[in-house]
C-alpha atoms as a PDB file:
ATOM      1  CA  UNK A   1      16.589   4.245  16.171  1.00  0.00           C
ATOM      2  CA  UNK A   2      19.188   3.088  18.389  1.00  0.00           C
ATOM      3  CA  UNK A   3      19.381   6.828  19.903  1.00  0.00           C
ATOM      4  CA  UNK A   4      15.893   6.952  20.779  1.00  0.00           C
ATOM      5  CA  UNK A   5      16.633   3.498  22.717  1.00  0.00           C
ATOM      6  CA  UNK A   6      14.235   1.417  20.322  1.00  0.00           C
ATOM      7  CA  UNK A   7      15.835  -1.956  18.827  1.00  0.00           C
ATOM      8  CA  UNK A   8      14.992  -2.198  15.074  1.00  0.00           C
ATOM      9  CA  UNK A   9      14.668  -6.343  13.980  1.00  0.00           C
ATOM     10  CA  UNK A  10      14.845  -6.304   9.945  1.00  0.00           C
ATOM     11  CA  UNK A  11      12.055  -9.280  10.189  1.00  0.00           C
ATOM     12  CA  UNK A  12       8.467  -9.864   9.470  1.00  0.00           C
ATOM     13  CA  UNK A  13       6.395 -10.447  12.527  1.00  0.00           C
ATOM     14  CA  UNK A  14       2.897 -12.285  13.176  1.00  0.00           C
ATOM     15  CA  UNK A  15       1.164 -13.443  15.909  1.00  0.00           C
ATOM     16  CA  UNK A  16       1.078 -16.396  18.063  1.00  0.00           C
ATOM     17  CA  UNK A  17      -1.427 -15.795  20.399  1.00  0.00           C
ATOM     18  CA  UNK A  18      -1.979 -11.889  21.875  1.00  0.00           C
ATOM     19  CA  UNK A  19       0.627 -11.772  24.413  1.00  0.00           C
ATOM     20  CA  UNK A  20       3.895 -12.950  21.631  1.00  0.00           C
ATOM     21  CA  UNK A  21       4.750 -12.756  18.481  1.00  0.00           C
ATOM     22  CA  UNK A  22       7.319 -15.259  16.271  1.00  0.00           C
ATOM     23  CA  UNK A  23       9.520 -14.002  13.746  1.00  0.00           C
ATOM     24  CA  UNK A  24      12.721 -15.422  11.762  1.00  0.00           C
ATOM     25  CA  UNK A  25      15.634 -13.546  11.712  1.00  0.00           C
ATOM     26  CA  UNK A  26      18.673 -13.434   9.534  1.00  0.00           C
ATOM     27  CA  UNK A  27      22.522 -12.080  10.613  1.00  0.00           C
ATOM     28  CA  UNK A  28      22.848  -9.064   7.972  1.00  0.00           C
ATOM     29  CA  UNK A  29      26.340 -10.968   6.854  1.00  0.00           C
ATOM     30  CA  UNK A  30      24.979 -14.601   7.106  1.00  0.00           C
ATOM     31  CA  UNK A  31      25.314 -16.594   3.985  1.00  0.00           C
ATOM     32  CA  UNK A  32      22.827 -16.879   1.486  1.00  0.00           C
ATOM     33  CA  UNK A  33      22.366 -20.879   2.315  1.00  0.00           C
ATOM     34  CA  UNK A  34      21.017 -19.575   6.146  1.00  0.00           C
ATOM     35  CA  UNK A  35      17.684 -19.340   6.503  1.00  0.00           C
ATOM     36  CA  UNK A  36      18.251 -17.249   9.466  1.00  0.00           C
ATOM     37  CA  UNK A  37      16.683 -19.322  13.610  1.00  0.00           C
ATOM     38  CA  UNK A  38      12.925 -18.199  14.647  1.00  0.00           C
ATOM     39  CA  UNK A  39      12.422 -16.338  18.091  1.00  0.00           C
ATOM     40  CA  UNK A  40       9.566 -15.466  19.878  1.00  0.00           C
ATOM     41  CA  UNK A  41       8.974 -11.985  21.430  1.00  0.00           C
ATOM     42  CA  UNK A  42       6.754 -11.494  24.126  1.00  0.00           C
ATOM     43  CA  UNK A  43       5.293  -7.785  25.260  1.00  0.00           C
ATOM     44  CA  UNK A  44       3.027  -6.307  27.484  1.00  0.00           C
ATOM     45  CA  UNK A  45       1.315  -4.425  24.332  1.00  0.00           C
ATOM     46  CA  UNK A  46       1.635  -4.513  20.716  1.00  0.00           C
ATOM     47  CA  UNK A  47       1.001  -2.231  18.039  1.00  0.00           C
ATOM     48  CA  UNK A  48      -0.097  -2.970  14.374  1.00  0.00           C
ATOM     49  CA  UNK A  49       0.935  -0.114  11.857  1.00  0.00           C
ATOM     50  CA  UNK A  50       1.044  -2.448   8.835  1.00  0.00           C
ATOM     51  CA  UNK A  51      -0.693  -0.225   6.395  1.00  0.00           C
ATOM     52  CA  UNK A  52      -2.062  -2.563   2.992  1.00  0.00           C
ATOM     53  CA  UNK A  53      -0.397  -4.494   0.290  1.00  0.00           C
ATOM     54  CA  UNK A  54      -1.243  -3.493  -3.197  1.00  0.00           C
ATOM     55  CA  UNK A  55      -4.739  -4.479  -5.005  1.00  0.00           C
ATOM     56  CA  UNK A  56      -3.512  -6.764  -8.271  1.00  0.00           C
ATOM     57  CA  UNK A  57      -5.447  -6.019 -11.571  1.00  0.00           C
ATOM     58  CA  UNK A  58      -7.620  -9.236 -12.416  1.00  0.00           C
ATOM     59  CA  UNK A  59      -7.183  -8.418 -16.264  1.00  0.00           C
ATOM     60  CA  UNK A  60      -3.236  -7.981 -15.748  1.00  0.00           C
ATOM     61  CA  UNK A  61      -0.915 -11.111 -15.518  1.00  0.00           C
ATOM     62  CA  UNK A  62       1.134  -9.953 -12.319  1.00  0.00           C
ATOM     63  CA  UNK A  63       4.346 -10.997 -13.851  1.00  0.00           C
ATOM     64  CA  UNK A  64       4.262  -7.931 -16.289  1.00  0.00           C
ATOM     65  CA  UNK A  65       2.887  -5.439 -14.217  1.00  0.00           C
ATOM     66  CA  UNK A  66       4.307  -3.339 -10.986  1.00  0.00           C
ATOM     67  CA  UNK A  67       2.695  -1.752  -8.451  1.00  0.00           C
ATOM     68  CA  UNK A  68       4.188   1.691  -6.869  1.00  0.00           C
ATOM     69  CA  UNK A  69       5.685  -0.426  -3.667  1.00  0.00           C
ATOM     70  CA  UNK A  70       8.176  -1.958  -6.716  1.00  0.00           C
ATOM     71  CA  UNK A  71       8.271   1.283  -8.406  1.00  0.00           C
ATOM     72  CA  UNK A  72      11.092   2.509  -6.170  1.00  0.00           C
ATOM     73  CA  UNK A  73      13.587  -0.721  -6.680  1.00  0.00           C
ATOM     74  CA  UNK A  74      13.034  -0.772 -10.157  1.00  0.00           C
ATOM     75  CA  UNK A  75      16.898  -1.550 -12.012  1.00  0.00           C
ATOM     76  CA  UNK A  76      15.813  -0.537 -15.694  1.00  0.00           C
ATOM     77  CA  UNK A  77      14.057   2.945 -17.050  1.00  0.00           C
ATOM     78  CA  UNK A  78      10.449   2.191 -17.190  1.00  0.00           C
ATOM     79  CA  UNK A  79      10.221   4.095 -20.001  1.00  0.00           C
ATOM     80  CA  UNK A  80       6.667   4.879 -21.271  1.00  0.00           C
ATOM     81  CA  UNK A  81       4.737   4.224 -18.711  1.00  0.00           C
ATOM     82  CA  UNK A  82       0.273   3.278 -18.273  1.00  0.00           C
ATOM     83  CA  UNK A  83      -0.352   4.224 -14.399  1.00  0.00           C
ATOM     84  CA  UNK A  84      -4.161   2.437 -13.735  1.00  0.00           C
ATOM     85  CA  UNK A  85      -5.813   3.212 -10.735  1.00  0.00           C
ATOM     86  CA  UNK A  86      -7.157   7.057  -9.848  1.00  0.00           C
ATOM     87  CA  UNK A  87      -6.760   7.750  -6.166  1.00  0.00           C
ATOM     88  CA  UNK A  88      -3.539   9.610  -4.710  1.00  0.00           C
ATOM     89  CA  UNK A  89      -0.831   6.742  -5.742  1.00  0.00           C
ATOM     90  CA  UNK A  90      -1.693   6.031  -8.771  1.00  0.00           C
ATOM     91  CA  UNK A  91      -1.949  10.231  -9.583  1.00  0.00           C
ATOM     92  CA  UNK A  92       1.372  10.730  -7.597  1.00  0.00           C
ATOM     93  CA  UNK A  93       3.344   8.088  -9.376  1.00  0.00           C
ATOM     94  CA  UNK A  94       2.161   9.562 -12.623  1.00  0.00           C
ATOM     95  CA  UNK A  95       3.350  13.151 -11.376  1.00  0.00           C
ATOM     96  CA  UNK A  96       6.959  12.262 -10.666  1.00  0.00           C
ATOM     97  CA  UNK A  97       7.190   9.774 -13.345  1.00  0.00           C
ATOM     98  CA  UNK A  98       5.901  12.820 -15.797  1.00  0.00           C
ATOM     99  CA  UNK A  99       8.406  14.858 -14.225  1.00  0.00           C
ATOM    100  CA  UNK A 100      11.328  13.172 -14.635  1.00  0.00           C
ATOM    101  CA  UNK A 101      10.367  12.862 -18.334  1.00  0.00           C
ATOM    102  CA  UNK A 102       8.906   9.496 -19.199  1.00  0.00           C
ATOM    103  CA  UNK A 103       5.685   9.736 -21.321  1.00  0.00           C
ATOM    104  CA  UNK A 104       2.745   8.766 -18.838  1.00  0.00           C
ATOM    105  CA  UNK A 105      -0.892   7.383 -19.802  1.00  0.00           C
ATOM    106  CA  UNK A 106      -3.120   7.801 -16.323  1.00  0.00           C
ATOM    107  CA  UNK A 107      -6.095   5.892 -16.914  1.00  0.00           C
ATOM    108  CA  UNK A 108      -8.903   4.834 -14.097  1.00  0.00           C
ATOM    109  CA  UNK A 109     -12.817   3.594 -14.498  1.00  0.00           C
ATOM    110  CA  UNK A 110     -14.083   6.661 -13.640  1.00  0.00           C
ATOM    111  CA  UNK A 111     -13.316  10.206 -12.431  1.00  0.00           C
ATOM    112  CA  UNK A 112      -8.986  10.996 -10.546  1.00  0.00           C
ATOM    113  CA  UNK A 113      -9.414  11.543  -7.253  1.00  0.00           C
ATOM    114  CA  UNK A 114     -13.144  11.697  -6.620  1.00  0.00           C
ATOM    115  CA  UNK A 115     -12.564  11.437  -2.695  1.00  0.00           C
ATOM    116  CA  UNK A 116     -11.197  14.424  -2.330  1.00  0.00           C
ATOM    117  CA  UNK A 117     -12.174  18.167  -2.499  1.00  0.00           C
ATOM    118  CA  UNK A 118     -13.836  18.250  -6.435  1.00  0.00           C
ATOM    119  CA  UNK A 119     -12.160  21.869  -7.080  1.00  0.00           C
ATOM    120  CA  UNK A 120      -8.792  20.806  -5.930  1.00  0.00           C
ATOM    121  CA  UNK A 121      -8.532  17.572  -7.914  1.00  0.00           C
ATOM    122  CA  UNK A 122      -9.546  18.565 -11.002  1.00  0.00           C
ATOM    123  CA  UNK A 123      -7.226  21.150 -10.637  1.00  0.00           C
ATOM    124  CA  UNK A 124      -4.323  18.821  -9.810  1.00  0.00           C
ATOM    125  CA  UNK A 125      -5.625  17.012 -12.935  1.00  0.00           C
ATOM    126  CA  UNK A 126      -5.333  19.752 -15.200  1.00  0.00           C
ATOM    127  CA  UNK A 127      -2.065  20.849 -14.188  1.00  0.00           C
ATOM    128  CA  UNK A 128      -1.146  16.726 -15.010  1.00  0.00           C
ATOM    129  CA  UNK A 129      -2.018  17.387 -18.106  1.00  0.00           C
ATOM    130  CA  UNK A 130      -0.695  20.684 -18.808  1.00  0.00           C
ATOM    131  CA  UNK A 131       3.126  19.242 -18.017  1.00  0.00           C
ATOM    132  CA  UNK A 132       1.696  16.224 -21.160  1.00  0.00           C
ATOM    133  CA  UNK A 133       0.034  13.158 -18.906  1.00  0.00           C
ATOM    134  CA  UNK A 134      -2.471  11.380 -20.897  1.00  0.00           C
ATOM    135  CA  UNK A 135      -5.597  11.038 -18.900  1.00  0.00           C
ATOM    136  CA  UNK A 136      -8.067   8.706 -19.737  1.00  0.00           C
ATOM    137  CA  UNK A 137     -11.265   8.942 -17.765  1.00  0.00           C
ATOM    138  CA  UNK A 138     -14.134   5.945 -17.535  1.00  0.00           C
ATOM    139  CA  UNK A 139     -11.336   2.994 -18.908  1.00  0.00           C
ATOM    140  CA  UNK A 140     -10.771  -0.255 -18.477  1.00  0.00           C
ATOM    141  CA  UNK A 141      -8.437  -2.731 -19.045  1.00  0.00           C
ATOM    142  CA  UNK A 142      -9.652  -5.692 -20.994  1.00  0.00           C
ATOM    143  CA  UNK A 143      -6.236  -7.283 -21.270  1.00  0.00           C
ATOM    144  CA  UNK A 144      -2.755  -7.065 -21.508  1.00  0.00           C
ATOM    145  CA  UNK A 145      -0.159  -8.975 -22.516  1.00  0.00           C
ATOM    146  CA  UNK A 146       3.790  -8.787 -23.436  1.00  0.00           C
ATOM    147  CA  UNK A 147       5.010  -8.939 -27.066  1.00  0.00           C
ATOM    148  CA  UNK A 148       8.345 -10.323 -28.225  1.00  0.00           C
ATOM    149  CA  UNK A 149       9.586  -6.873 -28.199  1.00  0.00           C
ATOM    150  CA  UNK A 150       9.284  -6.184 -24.836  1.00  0.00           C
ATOM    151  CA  UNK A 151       6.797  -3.500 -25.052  1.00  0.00           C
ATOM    152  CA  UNK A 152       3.568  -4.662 -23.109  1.00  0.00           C
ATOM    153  CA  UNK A 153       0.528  -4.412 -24.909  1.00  0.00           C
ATOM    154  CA  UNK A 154      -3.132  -3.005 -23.244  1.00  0.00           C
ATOM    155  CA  UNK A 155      -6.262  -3.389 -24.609  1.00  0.00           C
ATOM    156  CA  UNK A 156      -8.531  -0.910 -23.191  1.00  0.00           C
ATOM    157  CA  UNK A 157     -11.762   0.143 -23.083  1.00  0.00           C
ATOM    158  CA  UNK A 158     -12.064   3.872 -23.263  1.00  0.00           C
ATOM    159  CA  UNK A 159     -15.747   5.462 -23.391  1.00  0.00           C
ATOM    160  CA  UNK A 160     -17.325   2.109 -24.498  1.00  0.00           C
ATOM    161  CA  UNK A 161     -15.052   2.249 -27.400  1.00  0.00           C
ATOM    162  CA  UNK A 162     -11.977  -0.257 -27.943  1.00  0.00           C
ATOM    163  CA  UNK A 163      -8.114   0.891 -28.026  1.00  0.00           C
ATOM    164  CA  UNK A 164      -5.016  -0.540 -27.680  1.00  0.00           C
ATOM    165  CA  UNK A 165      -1.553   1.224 -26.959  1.00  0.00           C
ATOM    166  CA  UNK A 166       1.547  -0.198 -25.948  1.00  0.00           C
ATOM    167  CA  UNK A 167       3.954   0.660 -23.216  1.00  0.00           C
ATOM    168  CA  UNK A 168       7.256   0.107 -21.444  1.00  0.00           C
ATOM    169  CA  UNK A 169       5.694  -0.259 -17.758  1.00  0.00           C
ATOM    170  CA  UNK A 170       2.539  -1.333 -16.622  1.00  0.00           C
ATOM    171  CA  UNK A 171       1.768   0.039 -13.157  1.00  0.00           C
ATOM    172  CA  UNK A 172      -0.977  -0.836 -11.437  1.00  0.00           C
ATOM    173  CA  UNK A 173      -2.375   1.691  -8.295  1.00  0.00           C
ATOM    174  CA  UNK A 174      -5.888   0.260  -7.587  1.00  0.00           C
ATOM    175  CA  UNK A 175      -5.925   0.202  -3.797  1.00  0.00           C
ATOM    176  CA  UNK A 176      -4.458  -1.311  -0.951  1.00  0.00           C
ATOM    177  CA  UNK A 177      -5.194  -3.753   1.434  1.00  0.00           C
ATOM    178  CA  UNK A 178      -4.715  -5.069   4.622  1.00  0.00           C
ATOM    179  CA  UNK A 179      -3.857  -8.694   4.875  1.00  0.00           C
ATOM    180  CA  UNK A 180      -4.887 -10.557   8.489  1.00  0.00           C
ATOM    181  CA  UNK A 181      -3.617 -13.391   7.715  1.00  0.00           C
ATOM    182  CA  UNK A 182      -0.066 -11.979   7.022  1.00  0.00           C
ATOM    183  CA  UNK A 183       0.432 -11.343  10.589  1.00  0.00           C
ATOM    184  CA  UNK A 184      -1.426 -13.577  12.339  1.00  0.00           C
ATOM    185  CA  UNK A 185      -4.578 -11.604  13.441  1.00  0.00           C
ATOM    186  CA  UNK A 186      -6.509 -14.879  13.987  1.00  0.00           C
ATOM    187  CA  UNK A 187      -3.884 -16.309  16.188  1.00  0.00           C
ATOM    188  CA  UNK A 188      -4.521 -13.436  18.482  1.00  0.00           C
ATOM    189  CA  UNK A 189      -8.040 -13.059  18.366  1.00  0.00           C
ATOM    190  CA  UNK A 190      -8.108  -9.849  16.543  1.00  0.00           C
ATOM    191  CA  UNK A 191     -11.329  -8.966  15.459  1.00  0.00           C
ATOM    192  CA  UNK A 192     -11.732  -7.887  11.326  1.00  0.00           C
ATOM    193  CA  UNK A 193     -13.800  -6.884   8.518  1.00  0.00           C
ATOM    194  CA  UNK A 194     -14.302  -9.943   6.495  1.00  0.00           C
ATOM    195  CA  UNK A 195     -14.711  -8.109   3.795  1.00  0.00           C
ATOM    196  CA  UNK A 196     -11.754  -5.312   3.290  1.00  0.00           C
ATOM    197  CA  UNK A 197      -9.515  -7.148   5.977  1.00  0.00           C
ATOM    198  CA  UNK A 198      -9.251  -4.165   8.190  1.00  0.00           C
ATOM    199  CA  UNK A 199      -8.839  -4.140  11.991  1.00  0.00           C
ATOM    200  CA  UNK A 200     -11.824  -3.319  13.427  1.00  0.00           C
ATOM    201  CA  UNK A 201     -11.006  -0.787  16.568  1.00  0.00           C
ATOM    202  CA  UNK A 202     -13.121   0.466  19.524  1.00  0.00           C
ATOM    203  CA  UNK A 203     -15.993   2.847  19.748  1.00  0.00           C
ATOM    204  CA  UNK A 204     -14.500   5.950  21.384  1.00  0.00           C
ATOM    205  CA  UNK A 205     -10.771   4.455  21.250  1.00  0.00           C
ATOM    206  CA  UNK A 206     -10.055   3.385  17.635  1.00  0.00           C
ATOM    207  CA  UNK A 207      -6.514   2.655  17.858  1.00  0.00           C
ATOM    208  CA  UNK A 208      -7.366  -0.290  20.217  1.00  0.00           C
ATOM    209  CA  UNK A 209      -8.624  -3.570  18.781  1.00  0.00           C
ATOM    210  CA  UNK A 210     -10.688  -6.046  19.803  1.00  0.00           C
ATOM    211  CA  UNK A 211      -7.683  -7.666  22.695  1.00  0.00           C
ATOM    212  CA  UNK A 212      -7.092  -4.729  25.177  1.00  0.00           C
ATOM    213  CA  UNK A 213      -3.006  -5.038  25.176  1.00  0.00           C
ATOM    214  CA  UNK A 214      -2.841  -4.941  20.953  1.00  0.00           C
ATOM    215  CA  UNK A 215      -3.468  -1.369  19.319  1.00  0.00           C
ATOM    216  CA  UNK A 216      -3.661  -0.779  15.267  1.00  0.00           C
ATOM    217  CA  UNK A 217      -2.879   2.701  14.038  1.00  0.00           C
ATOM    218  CA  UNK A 218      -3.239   4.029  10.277  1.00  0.00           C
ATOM    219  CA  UNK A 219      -4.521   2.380   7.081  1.00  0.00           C
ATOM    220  CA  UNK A 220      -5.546  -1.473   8.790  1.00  0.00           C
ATOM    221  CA  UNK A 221      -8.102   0.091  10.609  1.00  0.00           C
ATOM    222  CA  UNK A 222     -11.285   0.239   9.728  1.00  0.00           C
ATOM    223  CA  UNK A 223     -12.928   3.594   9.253  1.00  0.00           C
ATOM    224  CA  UNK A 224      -9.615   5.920   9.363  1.00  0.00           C
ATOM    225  CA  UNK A 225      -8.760   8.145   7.340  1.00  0.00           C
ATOM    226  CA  UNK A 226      -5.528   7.038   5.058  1.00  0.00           C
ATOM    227  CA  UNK A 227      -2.316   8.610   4.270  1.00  0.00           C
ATOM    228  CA  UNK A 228       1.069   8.004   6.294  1.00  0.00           C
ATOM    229  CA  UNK A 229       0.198  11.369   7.746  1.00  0.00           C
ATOM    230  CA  UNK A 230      -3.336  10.141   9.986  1.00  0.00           C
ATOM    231  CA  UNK A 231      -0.722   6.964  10.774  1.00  0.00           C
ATOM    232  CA  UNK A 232       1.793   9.136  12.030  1.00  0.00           C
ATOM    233  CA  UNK A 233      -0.225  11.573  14.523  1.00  0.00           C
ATOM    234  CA  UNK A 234      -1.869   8.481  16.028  1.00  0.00           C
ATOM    235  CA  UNK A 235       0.870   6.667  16.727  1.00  0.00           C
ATOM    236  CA  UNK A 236       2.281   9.950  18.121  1.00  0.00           C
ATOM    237  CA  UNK A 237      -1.104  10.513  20.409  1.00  0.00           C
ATOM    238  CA  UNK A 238      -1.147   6.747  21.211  1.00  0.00           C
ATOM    239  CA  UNK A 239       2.088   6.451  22.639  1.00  0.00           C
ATOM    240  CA  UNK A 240       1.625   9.797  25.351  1.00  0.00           C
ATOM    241  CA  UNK A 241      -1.519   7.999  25.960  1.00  0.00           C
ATOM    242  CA  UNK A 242      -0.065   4.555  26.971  1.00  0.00           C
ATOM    243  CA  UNK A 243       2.982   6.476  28.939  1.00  0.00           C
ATOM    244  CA  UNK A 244       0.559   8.257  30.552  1.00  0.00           C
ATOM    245  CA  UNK A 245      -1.423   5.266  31.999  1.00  0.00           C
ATOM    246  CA  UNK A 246       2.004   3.946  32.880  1.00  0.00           C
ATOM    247  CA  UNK A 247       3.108   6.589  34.851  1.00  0.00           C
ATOM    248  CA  UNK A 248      -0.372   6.407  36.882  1.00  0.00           C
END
């Protein structure tokens, strides 16, 4: 980024009131005993491009189950692998995992990808299960729990009907979510939906919140369409917008 003239800080921000933000920062080659010195940052406007935090399973202890944010650090083969969850993540991570030859169960409550175009994603399904993913359609999990072998085991509930395999990996892809309180939203009087913790933008101008100097672009916003993609192009369109009114 440092060609583009924008400094990068490796550091998790959040508000403290809608004009600054705090953060704590650690040298890259400090010690491990530094906790690293909190600054403050103060800017004419902000913008929140957060995205959401993984849903956890309620019938899954969280200490034997990933989500597809750890899915990419993993250190060991996750082997056979139960992917829960039936929107794009949870059908991706299942694709790639099936590809590179672990045996995958994909298993959600009702229908795989029921958002999107009907055609396309049963054909997306089929061709899942033509390349040997186990799809299991209107399942649940009523528990899970790890055996002294290592192997995790799932009870489910598959068509009202009990079953119980046992896997390598547990991954769970239920949703994402926002989280306000992560950064501080209340601090700067950013309005939210109580409910799914999204940013609540503008009629007519989405991408700005309820304080005129702090903007909110992709999946924290209430209303917008997901996928990095959506995130992207706004951010894009938002930033020719605020040069623009600069250069007025």
């Amino acid at each position: 980024m440092n060609e583009l003239g924008i400094d990068y800080i490796n550091a998790r921000a959040s508000f403290v009131d809608s004009k600054s933000v705090k953060f704590v920062y650690k040298e890259p080659m400090a010690p491990d005993t530094d906790e690293g010195k909190e600054y403050q940052l103060k800017a004419k406007n902000f913008l929140i491009a957060v995205g959401g935090r993984p849903r956890a399973h309620p019938a899954i202890p969280a200490d034997i189950a990933i989500t597809s944010d750890d899915l990419f650090s993993l250190k060991s083969d996750p082997g056979e692998t139960l992917v829960i969850g039936g929107g794009y993540i949870a059908v991706e991570c299942a694709g790639f995992l099936n590809g590179l030859g672990k045996k995958v169960h994909l298993a959600n409550r009702s229908t795989f990808l029921r958002a999107m175009d009907s055609d396309m994603a049963a054909k997306i399904v089929e061709e899942l299960e033509d390349d040997g993913v186990n799809t299991l359609t209107q399942t649940t999990v009523k528990s899970a729990k790890k055996l002294e072998s290592g192997k995790i085991q799932v009870e489910l509930i598959v068509d009202r009907k009990e079953r119980t395999i046992e896997v390598d990996t547990v991954l769970v892809a239920i949703g994402r979510d926002p989280d306000p309180s992560n950064f501080g939203a209340d601090n700067a009087g950013i309005q939210y939906d109580a409910k799914s913790g999204k940013i609540v933008g503008r009629e007519g101008e989405t991408e700005r919140t309820s304080i005129d100097n702090i903007y909110a672009v992709g999946d924290c916003v209430l209303g917008v369409p997901e996928l990095m993609p959506v995130a992207q192009k706004s951010g894009k369109l938002l930033a020719h917008r605020l040069s623009l009114r600069k250069s007025r």
